[in-house]
PDB file of N, CA and C in Angstrom:
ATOM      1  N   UNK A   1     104.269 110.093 113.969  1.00  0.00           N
ATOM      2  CA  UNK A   1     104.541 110.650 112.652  1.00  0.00           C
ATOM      3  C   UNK A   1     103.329 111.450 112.181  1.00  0.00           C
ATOM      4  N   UNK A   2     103.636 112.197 111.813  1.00  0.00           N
ATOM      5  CA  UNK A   2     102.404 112.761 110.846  1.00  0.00           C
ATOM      6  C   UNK A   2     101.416 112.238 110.098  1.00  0.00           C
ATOM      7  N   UNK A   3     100.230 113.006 109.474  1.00  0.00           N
ATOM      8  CA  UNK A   3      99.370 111.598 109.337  1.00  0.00           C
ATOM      9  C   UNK A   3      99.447 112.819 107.458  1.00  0.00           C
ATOM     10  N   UNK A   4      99.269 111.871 106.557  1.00  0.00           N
ATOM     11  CA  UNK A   4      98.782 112.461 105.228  1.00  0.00           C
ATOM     12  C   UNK A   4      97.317 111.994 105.323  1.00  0.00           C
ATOM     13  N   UNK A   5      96.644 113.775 105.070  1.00  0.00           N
ATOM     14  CA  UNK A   5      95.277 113.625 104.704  1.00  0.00           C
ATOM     15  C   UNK A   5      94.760 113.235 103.304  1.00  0.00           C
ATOM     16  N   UNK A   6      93.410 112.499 103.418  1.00  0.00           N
ATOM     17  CA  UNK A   6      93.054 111.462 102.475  1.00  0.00           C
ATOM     18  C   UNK A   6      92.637 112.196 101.614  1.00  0.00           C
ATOM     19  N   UNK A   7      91.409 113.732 102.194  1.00  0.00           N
ATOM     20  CA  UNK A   7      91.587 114.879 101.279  1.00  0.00           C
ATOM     21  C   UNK A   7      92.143 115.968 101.413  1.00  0.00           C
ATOM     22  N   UNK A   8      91.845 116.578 100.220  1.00  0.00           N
ATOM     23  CA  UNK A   8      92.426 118.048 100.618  1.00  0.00           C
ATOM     24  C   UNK A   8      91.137 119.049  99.288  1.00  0.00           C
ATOM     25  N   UNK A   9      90.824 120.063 100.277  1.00  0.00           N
ATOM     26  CA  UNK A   9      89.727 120.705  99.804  1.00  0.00           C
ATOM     27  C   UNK A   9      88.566 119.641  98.755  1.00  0.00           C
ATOM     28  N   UNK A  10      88.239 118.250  99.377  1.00  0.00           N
ATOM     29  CA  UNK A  10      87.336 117.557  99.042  1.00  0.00           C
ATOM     30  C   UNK A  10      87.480 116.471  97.615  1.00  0.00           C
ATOM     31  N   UNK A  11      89.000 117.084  97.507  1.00  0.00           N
ATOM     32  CA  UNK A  11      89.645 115.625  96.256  1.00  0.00           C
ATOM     33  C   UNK A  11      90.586 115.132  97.141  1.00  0.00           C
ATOM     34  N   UNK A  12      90.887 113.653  96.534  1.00  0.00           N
ATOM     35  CA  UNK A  12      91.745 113.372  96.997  1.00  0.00           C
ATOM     36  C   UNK A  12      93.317 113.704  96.941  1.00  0.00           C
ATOM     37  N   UNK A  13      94.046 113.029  98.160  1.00  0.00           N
ATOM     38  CA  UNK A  13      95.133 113.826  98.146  1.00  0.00           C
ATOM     39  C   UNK A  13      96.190 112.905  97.543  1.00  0.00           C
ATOM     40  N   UNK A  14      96.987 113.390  96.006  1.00  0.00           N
ATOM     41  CA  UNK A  14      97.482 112.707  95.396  1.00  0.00           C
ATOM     42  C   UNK A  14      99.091 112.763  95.520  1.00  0.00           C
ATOM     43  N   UNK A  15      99.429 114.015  95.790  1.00  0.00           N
ATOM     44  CA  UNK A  15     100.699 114.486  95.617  1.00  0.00           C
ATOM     45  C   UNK A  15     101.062 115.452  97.077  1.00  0.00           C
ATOM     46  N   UNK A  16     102.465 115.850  96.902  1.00  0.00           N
ATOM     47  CA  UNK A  16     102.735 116.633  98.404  1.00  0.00           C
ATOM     48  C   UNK A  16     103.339 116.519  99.251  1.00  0.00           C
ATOM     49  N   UNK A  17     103.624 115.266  99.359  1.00  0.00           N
ATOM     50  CA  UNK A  17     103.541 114.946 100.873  1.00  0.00           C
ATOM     51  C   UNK A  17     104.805 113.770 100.586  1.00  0.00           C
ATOM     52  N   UNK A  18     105.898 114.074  99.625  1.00  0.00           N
ATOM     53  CA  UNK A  18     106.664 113.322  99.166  1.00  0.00           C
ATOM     54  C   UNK A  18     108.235 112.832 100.369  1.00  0.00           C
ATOM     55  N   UNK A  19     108.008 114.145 100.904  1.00  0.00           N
ATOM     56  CA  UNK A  19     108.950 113.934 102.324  1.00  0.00           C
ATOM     57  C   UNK A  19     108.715 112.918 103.096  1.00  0.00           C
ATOM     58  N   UNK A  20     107.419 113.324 103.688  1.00  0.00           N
ATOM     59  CA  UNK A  20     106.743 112.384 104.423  1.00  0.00           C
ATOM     60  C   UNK A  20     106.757 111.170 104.174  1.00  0.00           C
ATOM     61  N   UNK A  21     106.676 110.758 102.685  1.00  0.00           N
ATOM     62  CA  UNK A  21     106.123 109.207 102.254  1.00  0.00           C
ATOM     63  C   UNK A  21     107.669 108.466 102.831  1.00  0.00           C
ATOM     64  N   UNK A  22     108.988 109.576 101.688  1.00  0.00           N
ATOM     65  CA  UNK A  22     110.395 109.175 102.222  1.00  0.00           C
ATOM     66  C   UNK A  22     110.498 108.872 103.188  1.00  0.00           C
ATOM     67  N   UNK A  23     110.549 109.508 104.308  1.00  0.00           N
ATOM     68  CA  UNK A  23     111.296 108.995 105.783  1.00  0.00           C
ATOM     69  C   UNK A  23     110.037 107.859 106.556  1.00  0.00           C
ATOM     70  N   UNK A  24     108.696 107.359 105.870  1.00  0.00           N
ATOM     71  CA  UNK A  24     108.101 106.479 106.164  1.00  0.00           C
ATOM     72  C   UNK A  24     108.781 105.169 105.784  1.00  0.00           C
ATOM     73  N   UNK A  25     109.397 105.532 104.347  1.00  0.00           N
ATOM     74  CA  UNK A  25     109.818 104.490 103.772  1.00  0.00           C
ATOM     75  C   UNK A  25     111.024 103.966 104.217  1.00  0.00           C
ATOM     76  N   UNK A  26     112.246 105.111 104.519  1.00  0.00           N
ATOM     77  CA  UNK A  26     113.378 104.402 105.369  1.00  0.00           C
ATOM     78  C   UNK A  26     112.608 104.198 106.513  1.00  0.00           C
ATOM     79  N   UNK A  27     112.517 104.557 107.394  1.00  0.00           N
ATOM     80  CA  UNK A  27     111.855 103.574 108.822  1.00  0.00           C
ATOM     81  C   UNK A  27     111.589 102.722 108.201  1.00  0.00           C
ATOM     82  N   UNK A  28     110.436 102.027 107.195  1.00  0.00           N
ATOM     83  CA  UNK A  28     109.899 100.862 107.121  1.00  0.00           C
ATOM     84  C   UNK A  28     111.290 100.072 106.591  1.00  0.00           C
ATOM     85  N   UNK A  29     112.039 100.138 105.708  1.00  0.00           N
ATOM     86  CA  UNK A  29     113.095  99.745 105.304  1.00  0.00           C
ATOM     87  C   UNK A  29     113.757  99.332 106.355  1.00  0.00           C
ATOM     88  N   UNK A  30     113.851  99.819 107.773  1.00  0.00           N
ATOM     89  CA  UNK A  30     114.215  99.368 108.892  1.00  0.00           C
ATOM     90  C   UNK A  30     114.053  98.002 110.005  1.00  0.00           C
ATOM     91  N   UNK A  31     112.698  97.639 109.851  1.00  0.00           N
ATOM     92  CA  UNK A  31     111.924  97.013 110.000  1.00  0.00           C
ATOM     93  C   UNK A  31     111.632  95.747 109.188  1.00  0.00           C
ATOM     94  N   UNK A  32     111.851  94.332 109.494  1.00  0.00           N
ATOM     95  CA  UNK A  32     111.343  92.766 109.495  1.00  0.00           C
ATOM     96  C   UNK A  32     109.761  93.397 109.765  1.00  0.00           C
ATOM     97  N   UNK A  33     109.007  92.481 108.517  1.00  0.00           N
ATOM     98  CA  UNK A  33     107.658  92.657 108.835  1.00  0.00           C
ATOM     99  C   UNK A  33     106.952  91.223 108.809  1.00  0.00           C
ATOM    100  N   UNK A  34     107.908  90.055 107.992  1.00  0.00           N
ATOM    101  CA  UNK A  34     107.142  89.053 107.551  1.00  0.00           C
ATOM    102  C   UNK A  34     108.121  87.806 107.781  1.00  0.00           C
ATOM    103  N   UNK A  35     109.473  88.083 107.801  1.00  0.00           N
ATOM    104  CA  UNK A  35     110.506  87.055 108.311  1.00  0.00           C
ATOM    105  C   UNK A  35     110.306  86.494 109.960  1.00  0.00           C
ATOM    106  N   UNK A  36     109.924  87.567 110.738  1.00  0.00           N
ATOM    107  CA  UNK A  36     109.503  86.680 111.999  1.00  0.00           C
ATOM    108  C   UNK A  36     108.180  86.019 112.056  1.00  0.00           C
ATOM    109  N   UNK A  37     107.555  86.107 111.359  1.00  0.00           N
ATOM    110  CA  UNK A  37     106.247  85.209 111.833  1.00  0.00           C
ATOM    111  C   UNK A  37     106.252  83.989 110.284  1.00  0.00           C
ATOM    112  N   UNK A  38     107.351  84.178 109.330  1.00  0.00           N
ATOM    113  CA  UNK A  38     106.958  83.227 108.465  1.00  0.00           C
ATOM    114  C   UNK A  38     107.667  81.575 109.010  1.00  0.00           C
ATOM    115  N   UNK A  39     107.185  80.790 108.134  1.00  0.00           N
ATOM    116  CA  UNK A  39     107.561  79.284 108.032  1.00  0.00           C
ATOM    117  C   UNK A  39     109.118  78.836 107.638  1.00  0.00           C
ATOM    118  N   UNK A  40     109.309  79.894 106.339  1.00  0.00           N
ATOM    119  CA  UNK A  40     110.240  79.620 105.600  1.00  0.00           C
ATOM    120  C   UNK A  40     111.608  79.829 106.034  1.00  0.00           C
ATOM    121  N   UNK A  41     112.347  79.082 105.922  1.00  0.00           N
ATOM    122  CA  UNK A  41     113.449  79.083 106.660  1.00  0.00           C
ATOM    123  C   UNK A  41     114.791  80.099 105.275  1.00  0.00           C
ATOM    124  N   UNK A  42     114.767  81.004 105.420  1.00  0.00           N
ATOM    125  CA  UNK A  42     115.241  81.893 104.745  1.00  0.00           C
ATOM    126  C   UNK A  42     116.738  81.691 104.621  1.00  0.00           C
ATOM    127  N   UNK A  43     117.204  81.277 105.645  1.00  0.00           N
ATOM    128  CA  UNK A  43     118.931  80.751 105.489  1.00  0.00           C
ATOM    129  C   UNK A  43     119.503  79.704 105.034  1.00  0.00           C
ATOM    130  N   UNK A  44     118.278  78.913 104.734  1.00  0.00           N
ATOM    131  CA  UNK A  44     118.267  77.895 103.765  1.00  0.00           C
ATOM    132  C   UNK A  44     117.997  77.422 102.452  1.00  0.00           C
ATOM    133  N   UNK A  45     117.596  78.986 102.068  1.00  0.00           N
ATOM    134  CA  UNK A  45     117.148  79.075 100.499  1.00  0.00           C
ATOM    135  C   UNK A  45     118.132  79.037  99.656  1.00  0.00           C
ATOM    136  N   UNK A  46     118.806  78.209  98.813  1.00  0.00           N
ATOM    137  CA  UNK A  46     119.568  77.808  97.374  1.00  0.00           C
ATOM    138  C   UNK A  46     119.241  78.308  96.308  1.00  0.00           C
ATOM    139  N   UNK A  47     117.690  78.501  96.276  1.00  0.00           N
ATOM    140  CA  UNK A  47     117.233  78.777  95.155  1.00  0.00           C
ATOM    141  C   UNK A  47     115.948  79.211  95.171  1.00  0.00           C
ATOM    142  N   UNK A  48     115.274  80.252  94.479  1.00  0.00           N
ATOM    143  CA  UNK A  48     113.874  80.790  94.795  1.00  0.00           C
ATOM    144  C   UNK A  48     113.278  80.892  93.012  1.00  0.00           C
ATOM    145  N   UNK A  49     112.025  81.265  93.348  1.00  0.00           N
ATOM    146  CA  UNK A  49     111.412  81.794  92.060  1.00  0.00           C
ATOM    147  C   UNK A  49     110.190  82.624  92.582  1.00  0.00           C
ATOM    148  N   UNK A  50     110.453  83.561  92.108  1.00  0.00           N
ATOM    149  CA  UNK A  50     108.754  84.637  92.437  1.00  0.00           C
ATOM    150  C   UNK A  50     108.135  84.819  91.082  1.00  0.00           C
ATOM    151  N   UNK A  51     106.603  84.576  90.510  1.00  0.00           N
ATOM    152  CA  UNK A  51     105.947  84.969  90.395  1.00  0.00           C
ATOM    153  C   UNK A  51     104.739  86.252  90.608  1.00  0.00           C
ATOM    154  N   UNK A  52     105.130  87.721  89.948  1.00  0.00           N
ATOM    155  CA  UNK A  52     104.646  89.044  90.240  1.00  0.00           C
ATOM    156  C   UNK A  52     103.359  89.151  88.939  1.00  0.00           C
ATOM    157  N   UNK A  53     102.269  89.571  89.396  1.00  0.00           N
ATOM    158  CA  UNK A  53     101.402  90.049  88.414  1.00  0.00           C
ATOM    159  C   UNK A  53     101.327  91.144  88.689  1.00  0.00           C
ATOM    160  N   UNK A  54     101.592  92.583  87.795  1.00  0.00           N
ATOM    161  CA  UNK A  54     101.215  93.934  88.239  1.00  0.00           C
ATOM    162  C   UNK A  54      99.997  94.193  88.129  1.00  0.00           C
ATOM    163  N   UNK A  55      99.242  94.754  89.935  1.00  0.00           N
ATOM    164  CA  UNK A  55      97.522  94.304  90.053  1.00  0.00           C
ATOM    165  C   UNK A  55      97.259  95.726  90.275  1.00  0.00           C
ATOM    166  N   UNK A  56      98.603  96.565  90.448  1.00  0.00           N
ATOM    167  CA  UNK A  56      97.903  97.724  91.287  1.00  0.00           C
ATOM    168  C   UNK A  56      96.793  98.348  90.083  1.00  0.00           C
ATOM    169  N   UNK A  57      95.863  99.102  89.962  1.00  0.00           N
ATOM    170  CA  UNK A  57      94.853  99.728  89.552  1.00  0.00           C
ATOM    171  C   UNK A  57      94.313 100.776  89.562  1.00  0.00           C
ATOM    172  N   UNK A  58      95.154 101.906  89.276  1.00  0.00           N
ATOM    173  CA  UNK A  58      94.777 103.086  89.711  1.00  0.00           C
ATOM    174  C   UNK A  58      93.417 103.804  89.458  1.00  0.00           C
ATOM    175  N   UNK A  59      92.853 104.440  90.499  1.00  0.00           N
ATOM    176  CA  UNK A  59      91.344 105.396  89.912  1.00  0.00           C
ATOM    177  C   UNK A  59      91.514 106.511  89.028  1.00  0.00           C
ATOM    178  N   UNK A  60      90.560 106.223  88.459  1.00  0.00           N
ATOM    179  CA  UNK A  60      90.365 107.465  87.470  1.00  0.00           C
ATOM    180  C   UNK A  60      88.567 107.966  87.461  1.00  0.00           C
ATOM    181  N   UNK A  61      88.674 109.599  87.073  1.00  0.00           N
ATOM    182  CA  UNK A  61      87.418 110.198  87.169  1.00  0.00           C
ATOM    183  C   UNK A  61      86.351 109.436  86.347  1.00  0.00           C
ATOM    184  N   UNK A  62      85.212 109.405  85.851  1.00  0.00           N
ATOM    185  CA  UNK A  62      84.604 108.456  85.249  1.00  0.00           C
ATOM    186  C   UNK A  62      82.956 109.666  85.175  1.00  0.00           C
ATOM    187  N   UNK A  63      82.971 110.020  84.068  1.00  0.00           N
ATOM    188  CA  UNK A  63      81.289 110.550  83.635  1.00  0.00           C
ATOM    189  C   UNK A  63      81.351 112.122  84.520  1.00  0.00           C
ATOM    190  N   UNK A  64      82.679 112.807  83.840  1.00  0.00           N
ATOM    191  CA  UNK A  64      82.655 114.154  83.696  1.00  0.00           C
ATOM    192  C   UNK A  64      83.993 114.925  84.015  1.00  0.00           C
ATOM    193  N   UNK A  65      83.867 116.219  83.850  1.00  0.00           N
ATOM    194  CA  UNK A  65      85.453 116.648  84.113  1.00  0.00           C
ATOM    195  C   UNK A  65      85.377 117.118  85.359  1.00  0.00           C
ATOM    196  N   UNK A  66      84.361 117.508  86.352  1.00  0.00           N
ATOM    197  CA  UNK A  66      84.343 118.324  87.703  1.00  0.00           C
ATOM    198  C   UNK A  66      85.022 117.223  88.497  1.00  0.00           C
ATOM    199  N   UNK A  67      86.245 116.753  88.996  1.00  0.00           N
ATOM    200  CA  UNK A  67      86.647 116.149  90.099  1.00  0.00           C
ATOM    201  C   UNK A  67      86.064 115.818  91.384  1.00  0.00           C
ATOM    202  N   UNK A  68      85.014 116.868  91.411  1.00  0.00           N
ATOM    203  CA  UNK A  68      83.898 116.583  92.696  1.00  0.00           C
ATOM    204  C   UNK A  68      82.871 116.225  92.611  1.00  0.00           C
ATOM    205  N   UNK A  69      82.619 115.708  91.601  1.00  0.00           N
ATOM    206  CA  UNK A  69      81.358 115.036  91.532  1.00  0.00           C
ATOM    207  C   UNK A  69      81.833 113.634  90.228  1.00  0.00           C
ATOM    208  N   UNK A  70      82.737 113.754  89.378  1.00  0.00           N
ATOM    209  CA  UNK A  70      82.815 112.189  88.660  1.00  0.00           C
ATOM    210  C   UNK A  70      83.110 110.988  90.002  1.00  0.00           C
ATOM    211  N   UNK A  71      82.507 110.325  89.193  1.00  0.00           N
ATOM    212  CA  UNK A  71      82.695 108.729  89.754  1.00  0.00           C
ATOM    213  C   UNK A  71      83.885 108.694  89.534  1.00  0.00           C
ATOM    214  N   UNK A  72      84.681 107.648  90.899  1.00  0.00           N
ATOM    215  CA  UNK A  72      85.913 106.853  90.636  1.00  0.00           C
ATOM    216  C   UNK A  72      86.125 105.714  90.281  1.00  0.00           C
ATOM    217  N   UNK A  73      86.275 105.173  88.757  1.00  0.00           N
ATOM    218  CA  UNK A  73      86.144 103.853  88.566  1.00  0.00           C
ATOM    219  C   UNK A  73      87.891 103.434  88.574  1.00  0.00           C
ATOM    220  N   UNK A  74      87.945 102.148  88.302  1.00  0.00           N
ATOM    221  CA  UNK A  74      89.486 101.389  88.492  1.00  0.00           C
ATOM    222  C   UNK A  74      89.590 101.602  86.242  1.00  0.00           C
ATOM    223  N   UNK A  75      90.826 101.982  86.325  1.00  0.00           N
ATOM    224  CA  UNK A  75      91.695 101.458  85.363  1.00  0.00           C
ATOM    225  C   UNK A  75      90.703 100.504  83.993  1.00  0.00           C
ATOM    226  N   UNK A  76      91.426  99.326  85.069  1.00  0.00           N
ATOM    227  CA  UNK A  76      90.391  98.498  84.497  1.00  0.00           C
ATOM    228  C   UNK A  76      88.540  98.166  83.933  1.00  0.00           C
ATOM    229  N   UNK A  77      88.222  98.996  85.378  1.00  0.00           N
ATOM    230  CA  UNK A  77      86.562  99.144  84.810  1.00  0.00           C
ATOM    231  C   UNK A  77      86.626 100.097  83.512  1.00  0.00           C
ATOM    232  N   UNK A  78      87.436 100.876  83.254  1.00  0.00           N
ATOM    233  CA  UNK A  78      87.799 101.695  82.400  1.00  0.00           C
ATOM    234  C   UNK A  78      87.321 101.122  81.007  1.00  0.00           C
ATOM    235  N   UNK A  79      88.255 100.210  80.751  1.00  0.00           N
ATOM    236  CA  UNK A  79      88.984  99.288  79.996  1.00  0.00           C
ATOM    237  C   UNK A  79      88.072  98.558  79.654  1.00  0.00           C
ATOM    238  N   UNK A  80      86.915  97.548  80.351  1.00  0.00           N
ATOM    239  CA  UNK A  80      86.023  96.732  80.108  1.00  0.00           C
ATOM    240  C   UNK A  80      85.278  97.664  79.298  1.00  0.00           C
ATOM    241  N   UNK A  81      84.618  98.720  79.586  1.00  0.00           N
ATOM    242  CA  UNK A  81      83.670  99.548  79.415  1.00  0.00           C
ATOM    243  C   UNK A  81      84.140 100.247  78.014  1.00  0.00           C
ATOM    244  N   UNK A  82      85.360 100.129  77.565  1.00  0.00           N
ATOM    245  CA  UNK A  82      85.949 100.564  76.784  1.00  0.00           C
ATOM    246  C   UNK A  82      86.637 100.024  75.729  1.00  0.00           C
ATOM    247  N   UNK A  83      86.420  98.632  75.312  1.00  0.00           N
ATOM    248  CA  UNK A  83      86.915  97.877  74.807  1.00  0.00           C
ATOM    249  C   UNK A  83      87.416  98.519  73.148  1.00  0.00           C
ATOM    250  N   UNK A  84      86.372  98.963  72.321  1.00  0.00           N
ATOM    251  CA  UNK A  84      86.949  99.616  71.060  1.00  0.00           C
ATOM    252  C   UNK A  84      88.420 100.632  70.878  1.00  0.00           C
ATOM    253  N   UNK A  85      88.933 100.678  72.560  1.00  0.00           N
ATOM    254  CA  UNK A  85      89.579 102.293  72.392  1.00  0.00           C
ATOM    255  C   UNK A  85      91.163 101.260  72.676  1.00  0.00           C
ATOM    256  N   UNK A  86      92.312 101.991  71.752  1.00  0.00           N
ATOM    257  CA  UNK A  86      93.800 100.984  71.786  1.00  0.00           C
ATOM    258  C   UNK A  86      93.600  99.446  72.695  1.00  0.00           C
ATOM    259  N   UNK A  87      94.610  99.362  73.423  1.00  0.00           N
ATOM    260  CA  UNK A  87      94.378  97.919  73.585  1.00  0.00           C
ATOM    261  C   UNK A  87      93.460  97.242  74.645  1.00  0.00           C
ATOM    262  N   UNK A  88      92.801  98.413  74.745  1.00  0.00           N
ATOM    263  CA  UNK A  88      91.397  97.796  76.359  1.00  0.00           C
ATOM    264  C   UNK A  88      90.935  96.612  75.714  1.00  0.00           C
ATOM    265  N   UNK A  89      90.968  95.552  74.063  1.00  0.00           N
ATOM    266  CA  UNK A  89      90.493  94.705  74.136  1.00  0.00           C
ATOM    267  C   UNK A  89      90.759  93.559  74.991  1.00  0.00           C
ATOM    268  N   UNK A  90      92.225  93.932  75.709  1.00  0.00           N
ATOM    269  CA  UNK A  90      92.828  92.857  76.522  1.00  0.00           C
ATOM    270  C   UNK A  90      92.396  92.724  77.829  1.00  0.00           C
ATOM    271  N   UNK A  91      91.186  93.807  78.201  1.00  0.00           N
ATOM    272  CA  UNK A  91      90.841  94.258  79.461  1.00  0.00           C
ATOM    273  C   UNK A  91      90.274  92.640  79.999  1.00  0.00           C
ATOM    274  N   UNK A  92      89.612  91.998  79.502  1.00  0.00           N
ATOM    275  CA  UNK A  92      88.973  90.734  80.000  1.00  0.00           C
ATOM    276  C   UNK A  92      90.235  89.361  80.225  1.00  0.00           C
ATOM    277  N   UNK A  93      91.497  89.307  79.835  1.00  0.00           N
ATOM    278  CA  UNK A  93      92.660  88.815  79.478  1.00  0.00           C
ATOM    279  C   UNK A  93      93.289  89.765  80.864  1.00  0.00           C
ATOM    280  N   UNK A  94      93.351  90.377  80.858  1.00  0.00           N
ATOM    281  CA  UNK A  94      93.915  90.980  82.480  1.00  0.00           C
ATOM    282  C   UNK A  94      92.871  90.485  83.176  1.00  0.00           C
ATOM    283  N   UNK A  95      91.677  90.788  83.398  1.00  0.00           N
ATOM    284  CA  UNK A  95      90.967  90.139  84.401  1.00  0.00           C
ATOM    285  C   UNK A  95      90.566  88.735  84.874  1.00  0.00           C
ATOM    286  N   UNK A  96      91.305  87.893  84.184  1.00  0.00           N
ATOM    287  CA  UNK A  96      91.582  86.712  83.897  1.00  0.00           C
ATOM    288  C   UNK A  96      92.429  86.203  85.045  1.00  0.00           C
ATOM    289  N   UNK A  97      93.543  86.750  84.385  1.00  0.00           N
ATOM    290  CA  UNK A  97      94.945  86.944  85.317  1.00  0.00           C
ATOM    291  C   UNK A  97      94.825  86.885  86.763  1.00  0.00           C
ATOM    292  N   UNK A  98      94.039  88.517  86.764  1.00  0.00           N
ATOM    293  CA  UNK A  98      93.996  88.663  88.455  1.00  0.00           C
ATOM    294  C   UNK A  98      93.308  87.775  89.178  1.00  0.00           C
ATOM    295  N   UNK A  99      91.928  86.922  88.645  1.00  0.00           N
ATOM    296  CA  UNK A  99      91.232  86.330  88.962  1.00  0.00           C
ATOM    297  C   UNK A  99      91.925  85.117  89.422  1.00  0.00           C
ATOM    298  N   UNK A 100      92.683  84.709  88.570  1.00  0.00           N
ATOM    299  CA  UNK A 100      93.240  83.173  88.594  1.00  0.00           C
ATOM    300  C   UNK A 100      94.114  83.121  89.464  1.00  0.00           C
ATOM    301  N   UNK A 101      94.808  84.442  89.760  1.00  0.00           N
ATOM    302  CA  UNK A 101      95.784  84.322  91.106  1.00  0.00           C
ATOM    303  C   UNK A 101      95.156  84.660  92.284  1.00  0.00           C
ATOM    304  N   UNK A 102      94.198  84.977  92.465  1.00  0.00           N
ATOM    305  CA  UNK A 102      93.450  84.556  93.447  1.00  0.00           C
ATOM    306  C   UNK A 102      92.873  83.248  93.810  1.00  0.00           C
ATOM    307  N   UNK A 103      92.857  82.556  93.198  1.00  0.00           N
ATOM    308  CA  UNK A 103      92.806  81.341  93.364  1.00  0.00           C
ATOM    309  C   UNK A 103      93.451  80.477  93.118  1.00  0.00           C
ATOM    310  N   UNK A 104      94.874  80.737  92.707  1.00  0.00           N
ATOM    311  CA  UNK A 104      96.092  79.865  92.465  1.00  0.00           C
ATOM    312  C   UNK A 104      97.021  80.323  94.058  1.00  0.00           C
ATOM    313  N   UNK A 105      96.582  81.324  94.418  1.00  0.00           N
ATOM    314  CA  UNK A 105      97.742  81.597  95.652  1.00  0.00           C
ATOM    315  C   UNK A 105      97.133  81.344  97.064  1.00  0.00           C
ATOM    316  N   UNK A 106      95.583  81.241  97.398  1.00  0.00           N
ATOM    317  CA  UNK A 106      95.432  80.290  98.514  1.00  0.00           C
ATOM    318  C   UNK A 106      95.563  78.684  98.158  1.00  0.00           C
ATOM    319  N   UNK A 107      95.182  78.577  96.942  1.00  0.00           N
ATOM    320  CA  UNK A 107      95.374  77.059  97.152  1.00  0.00           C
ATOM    321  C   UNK A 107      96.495  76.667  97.623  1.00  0.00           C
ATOM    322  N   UNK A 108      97.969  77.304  97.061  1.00  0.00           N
ATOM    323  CA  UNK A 108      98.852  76.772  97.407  1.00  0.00           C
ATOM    324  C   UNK A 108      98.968  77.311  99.021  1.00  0.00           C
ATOM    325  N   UNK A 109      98.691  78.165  99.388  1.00  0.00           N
ATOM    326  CA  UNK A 109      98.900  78.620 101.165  1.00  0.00           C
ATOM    327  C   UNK A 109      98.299  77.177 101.773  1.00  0.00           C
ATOM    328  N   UNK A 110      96.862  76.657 100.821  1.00  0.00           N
ATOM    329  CA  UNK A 110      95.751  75.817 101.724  1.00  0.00           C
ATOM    330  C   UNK A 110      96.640  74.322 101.591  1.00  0.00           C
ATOM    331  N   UNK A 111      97.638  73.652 100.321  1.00  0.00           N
ATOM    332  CA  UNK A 111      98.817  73.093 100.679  1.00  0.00           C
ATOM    333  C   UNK A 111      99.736  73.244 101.160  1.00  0.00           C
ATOM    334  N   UNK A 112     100.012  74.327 102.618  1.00  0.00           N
ATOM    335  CA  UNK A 112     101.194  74.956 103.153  1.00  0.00           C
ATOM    336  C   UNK A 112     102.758  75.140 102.337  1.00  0.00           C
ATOM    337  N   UNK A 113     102.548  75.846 101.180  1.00  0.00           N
ATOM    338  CA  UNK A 113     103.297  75.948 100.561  1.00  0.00           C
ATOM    339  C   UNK A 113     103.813  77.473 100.859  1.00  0.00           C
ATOM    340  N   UNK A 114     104.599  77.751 100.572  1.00  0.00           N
ATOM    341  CA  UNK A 114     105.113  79.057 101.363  1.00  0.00           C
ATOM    342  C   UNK A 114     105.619  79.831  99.524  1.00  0.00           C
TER     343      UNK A 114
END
């Protein structure tokens, strides 16, 4: 398959390449990635519950407008750094979150809990 480059003329590459991502995504849609090597006996499930925290974090420029030279900080570093501005006071209350499921979701792996 084709490969999407990471840059393009020295920013990153954000957009474009929307074909590409598609027919990655049906193939992958094609494809068992985690049912053959898991524990869980899937034909036996009655009943489930998932727990989702939304972690993704997107970058943003950080200490100027030239794209080639600002820093890329996360969202969130944003947010800490930014606490007076709408609701970034919650920025430490999200980082909470993410923190705690990091350590709420091996423990339970480290009780073979699936």
């Amino acid at each position: 398959m084709n490969e999407i480059p990471e840059s393009v003329d020295g920013l990153p590459n954000l957009s474009g390449n929307e074909e590409l991502v598609r027919r990655r995504q049906e193939a992958a849609a094609q494809r068992e990635l985690y049912r053959p090597i898991s524990r869980v006996d899937f034909g036996g499930i009655r009943a489930a519950c998932a727990v989702a925290l939304h972690m993704h974090q997107p970058l943003i420029p950080a200490g100027g407008d030239d794209l080639h030279t600002a820093a890329l900080i996360s969202n969130l570093q944003y947010m800490m750094e930014h606490q007076g501005i709408g609701d970034n006071h919650n920025a430490p209350v999200f980082q909470a979150c993410y923190r705690r499921m990091g350590e709420i979701i091996p423990d339970l792996v480290h009780q073979g809990l699936s």
